[in-house]
C-alpha atoms as a PDB file:
ATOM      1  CA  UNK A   1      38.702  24.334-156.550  1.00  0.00           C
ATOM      2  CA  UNK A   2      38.875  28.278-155.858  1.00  0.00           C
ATOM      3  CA  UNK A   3      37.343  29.546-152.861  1.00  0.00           C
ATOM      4  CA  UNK A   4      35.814  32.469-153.667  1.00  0.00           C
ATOM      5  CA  UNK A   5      36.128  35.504-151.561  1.00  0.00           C
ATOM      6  CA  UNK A   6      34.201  38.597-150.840  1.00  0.00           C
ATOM      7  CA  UNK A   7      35.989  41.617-148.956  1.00  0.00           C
ATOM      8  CA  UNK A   8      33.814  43.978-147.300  1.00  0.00           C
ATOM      9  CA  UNK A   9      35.708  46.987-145.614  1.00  0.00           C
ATOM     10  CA  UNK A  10      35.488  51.012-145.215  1.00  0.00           C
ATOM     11  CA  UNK A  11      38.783  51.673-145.716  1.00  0.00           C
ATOM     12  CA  UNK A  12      41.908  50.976-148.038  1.00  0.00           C
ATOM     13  CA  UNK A  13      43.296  49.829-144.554  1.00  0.00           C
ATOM     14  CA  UNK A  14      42.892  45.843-145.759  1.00  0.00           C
ATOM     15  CA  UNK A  15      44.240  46.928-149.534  1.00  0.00           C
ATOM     16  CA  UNK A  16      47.513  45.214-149.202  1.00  0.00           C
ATOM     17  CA  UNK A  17      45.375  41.886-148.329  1.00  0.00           C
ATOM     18  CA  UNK A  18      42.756  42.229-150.878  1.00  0.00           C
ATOM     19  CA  UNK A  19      46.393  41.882-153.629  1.00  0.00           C
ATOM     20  CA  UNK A  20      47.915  39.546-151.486  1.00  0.00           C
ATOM     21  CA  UNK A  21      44.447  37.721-151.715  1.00  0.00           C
ATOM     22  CA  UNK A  22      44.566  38.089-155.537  1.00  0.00           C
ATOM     23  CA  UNK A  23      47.492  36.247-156.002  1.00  0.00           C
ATOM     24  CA  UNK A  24      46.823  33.612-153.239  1.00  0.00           C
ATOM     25  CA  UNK A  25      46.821  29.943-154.611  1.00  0.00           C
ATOM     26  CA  UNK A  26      43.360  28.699-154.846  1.00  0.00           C
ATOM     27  CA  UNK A  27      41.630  32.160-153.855  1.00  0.00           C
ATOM     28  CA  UNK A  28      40.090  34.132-156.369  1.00  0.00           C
ATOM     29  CA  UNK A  29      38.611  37.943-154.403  1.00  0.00           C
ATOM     30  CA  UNK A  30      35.579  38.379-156.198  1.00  0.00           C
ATOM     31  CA  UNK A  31      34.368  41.541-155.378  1.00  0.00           C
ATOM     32  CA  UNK A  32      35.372  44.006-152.386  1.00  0.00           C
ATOM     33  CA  UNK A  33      32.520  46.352-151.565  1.00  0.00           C
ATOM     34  CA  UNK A  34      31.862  49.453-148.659  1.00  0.00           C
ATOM     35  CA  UNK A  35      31.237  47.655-145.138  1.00  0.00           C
ATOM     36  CA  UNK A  36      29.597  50.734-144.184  1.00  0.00           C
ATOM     37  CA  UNK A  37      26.548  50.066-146.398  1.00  0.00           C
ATOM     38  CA  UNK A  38      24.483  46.754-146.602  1.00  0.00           C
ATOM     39  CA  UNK A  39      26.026  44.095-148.753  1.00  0.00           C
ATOM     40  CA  UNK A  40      22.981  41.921-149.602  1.00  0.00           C
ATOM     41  CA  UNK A  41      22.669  42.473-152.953  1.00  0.00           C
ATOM     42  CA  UNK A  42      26.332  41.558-153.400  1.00  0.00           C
ATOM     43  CA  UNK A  43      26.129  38.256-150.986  1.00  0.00           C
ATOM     44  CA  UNK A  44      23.510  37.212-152.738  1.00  0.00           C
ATOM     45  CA  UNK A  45      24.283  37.625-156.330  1.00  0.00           C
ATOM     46  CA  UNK A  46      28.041  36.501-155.865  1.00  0.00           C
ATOM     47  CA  UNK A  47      27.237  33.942-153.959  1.00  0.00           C
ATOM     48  CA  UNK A  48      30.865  33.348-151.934  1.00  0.00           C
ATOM     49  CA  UNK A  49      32.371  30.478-150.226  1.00  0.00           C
ATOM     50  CA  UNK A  50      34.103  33.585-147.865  1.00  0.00           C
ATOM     51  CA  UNK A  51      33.136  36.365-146.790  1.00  0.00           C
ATOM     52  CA  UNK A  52      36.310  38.540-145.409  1.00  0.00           C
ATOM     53  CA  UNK A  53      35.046  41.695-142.838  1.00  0.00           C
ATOM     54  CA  UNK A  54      37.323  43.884-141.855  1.00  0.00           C
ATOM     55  CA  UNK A  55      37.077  45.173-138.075  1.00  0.00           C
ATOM     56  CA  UNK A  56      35.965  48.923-139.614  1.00  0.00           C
ATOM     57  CA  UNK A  57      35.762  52.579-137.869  1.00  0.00           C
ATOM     58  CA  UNK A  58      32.356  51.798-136.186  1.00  0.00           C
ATOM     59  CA  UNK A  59      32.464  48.026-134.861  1.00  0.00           C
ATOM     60  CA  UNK A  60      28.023  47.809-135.669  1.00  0.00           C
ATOM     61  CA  UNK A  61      29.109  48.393-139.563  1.00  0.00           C
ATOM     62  CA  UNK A  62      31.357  45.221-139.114  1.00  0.00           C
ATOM     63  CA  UNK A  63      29.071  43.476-137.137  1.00  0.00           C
ATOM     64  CA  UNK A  64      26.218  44.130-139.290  1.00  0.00           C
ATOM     65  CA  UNK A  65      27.864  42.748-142.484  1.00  0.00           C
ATOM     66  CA  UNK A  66      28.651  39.274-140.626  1.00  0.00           C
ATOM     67  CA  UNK A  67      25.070  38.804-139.706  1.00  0.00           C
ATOM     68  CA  UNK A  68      24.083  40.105-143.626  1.00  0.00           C
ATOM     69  CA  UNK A  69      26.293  36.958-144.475  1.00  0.00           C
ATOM     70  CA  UNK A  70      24.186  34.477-142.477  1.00  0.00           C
ATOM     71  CA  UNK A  71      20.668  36.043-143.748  1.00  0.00           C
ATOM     72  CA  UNK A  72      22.115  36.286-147.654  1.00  0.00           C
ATOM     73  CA  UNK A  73      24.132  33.244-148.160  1.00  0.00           C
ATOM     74  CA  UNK A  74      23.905  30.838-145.364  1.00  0.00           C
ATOM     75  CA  UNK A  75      26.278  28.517-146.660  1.00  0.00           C
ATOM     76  CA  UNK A  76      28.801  31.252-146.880  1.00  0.00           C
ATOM     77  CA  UNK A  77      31.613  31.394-143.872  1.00  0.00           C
ATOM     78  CA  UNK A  78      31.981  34.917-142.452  1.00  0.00           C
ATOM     79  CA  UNK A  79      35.530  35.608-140.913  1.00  0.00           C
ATOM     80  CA  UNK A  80      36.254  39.047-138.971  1.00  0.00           C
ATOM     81  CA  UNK A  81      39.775  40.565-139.656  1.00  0.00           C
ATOM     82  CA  UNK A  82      40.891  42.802-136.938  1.00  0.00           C
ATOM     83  CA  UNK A  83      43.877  44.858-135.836  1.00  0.00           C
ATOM     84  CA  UNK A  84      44.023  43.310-132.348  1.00  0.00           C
ATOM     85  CA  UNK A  85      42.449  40.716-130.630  1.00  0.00           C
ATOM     86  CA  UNK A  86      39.703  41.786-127.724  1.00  0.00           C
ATOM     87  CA  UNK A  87      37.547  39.556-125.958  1.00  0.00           C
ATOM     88  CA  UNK A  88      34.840  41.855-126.092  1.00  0.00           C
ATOM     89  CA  UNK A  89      35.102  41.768-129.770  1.00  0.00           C
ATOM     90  CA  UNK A  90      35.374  38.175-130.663  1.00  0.00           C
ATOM     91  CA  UNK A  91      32.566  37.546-128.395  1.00  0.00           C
ATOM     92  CA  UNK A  92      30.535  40.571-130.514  1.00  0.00           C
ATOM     93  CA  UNK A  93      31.407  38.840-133.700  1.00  0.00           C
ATOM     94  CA  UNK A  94      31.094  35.256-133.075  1.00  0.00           C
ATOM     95  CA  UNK A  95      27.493  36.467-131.333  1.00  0.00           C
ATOM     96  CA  UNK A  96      27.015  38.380-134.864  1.00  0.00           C
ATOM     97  CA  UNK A  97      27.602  35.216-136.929  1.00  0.00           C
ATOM     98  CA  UNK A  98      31.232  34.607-137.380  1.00  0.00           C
ATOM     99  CA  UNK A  99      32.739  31.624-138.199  1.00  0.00           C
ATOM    100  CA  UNK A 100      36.298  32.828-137.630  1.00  0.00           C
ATOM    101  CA  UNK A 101      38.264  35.809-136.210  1.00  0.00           C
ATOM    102  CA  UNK A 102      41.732  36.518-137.380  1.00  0.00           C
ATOM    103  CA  UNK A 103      44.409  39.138-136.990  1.00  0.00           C
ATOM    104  CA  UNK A 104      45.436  41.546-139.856  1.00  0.00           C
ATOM    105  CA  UNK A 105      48.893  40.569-138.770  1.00  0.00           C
ATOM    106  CA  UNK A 106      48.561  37.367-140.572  1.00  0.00           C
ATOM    107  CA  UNK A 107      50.915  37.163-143.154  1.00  0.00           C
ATOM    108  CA  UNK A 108      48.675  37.232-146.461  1.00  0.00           C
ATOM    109  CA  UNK A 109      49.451  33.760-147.513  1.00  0.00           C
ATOM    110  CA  UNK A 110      48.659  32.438-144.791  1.00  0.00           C
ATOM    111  CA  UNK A 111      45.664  34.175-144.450  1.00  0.00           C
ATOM    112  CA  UNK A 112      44.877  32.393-147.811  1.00  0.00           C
ATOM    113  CA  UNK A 113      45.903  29.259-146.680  1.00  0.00           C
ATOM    114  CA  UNK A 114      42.641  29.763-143.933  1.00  0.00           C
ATOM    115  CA  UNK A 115      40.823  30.944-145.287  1.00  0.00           C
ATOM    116  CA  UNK A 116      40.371  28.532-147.968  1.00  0.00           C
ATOM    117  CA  UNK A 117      40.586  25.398-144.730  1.00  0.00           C
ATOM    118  CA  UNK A 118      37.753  27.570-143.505  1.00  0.00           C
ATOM    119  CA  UNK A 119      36.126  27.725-146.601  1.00  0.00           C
ATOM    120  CA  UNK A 120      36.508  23.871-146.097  1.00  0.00           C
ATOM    121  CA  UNK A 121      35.396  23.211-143.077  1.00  0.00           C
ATOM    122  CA  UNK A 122      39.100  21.775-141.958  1.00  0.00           C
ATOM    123  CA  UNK A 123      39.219  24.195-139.297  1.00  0.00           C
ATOM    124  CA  UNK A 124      36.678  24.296-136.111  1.00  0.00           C
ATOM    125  CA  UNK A 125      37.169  26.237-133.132  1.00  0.00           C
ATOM    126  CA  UNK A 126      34.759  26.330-130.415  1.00  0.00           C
ATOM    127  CA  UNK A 127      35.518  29.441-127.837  1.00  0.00           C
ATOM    128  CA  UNK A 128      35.010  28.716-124.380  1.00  0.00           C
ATOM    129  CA  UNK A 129      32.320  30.680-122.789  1.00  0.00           C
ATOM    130  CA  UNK A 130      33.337  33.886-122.089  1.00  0.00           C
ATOM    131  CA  UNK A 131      33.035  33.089-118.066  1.00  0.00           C
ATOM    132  CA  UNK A 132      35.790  30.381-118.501  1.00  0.00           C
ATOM    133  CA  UNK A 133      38.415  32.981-120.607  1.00  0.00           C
ATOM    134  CA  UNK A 134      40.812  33.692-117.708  1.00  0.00           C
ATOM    135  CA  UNK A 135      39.892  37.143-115.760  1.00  0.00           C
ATOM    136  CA  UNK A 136      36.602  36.608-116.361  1.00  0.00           C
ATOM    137  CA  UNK A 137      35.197  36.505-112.955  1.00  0.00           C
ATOM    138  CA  UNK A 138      37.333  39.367-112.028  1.00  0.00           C
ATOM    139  CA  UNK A 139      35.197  41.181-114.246  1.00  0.00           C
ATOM    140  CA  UNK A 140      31.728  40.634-114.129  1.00  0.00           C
ATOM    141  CA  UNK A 141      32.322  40.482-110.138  1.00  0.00           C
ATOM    142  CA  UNK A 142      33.258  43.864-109.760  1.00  0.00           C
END
């Protein structure tokens, strides 16, 4: 079975995965469409297993489309690709709906290889709370 995958970005930043994704064994990209506009209509006439957000310019566009995944197609698993990884910004996007944060340093096919065990559900990871992440009460103390 093909998991099929929806890319929703606002740049060509994430073209190199988008082919990589293409040519990914049992991933078929479906559509890629701006993040920086509402992707409803898409979510729900494609109907994908994954929905792949890129981190975007303005974090609220990203944020946005991950809780348009939820409200569209809530079967669908939305999964936040980012250029680094920020407490502060998982917390934002797991808050906004997703299922999964990952690093655009991923190496494509194994970014296909996820995303198609989160697609699954053969991968769960429950975050601590973001008091228990270590520096945490140096923070919110000061």
């Amino acid at each position: 079975m093909r998991t099929l995958v929806l890319v929703a970005d606002d740049a060509t930043v994430v073209r190199d995965v988008r082919v990589a994704l293409r040519h990914a064994t049992g991933c078929r990209v479906a559509a890629t469409v701006d993040g920086r506009f509402s992707a409803r209509a898409r979510l729900s006439e494609l109907r994908p297993d994954i929905v792949l957000v890129d981190e975007m310019c303005q974090r609220t566009n990203a944020f946005a489309r991950l809780r348009e995944v939820g409200e569209a197609v809530p079967g669908a698993k939305a999964v936040l690709l980012c250029g680094a990884m920020d407490r502060a910004l998982v917390d934002d996007a797991l808050a906004s709906g997703a299922d999964a944060v990952l690093s655009r340093r991923l190496h494509p096919t194994v970014l296909g290889t996820l995303l198609r065990s989160i697609a699954d559900d053969a991968i769960v990871h429950l975050p601590p709370a973001r008091a228990q992440w270590p520096g945490a009460l140096a923070r919110t103390s000061a």
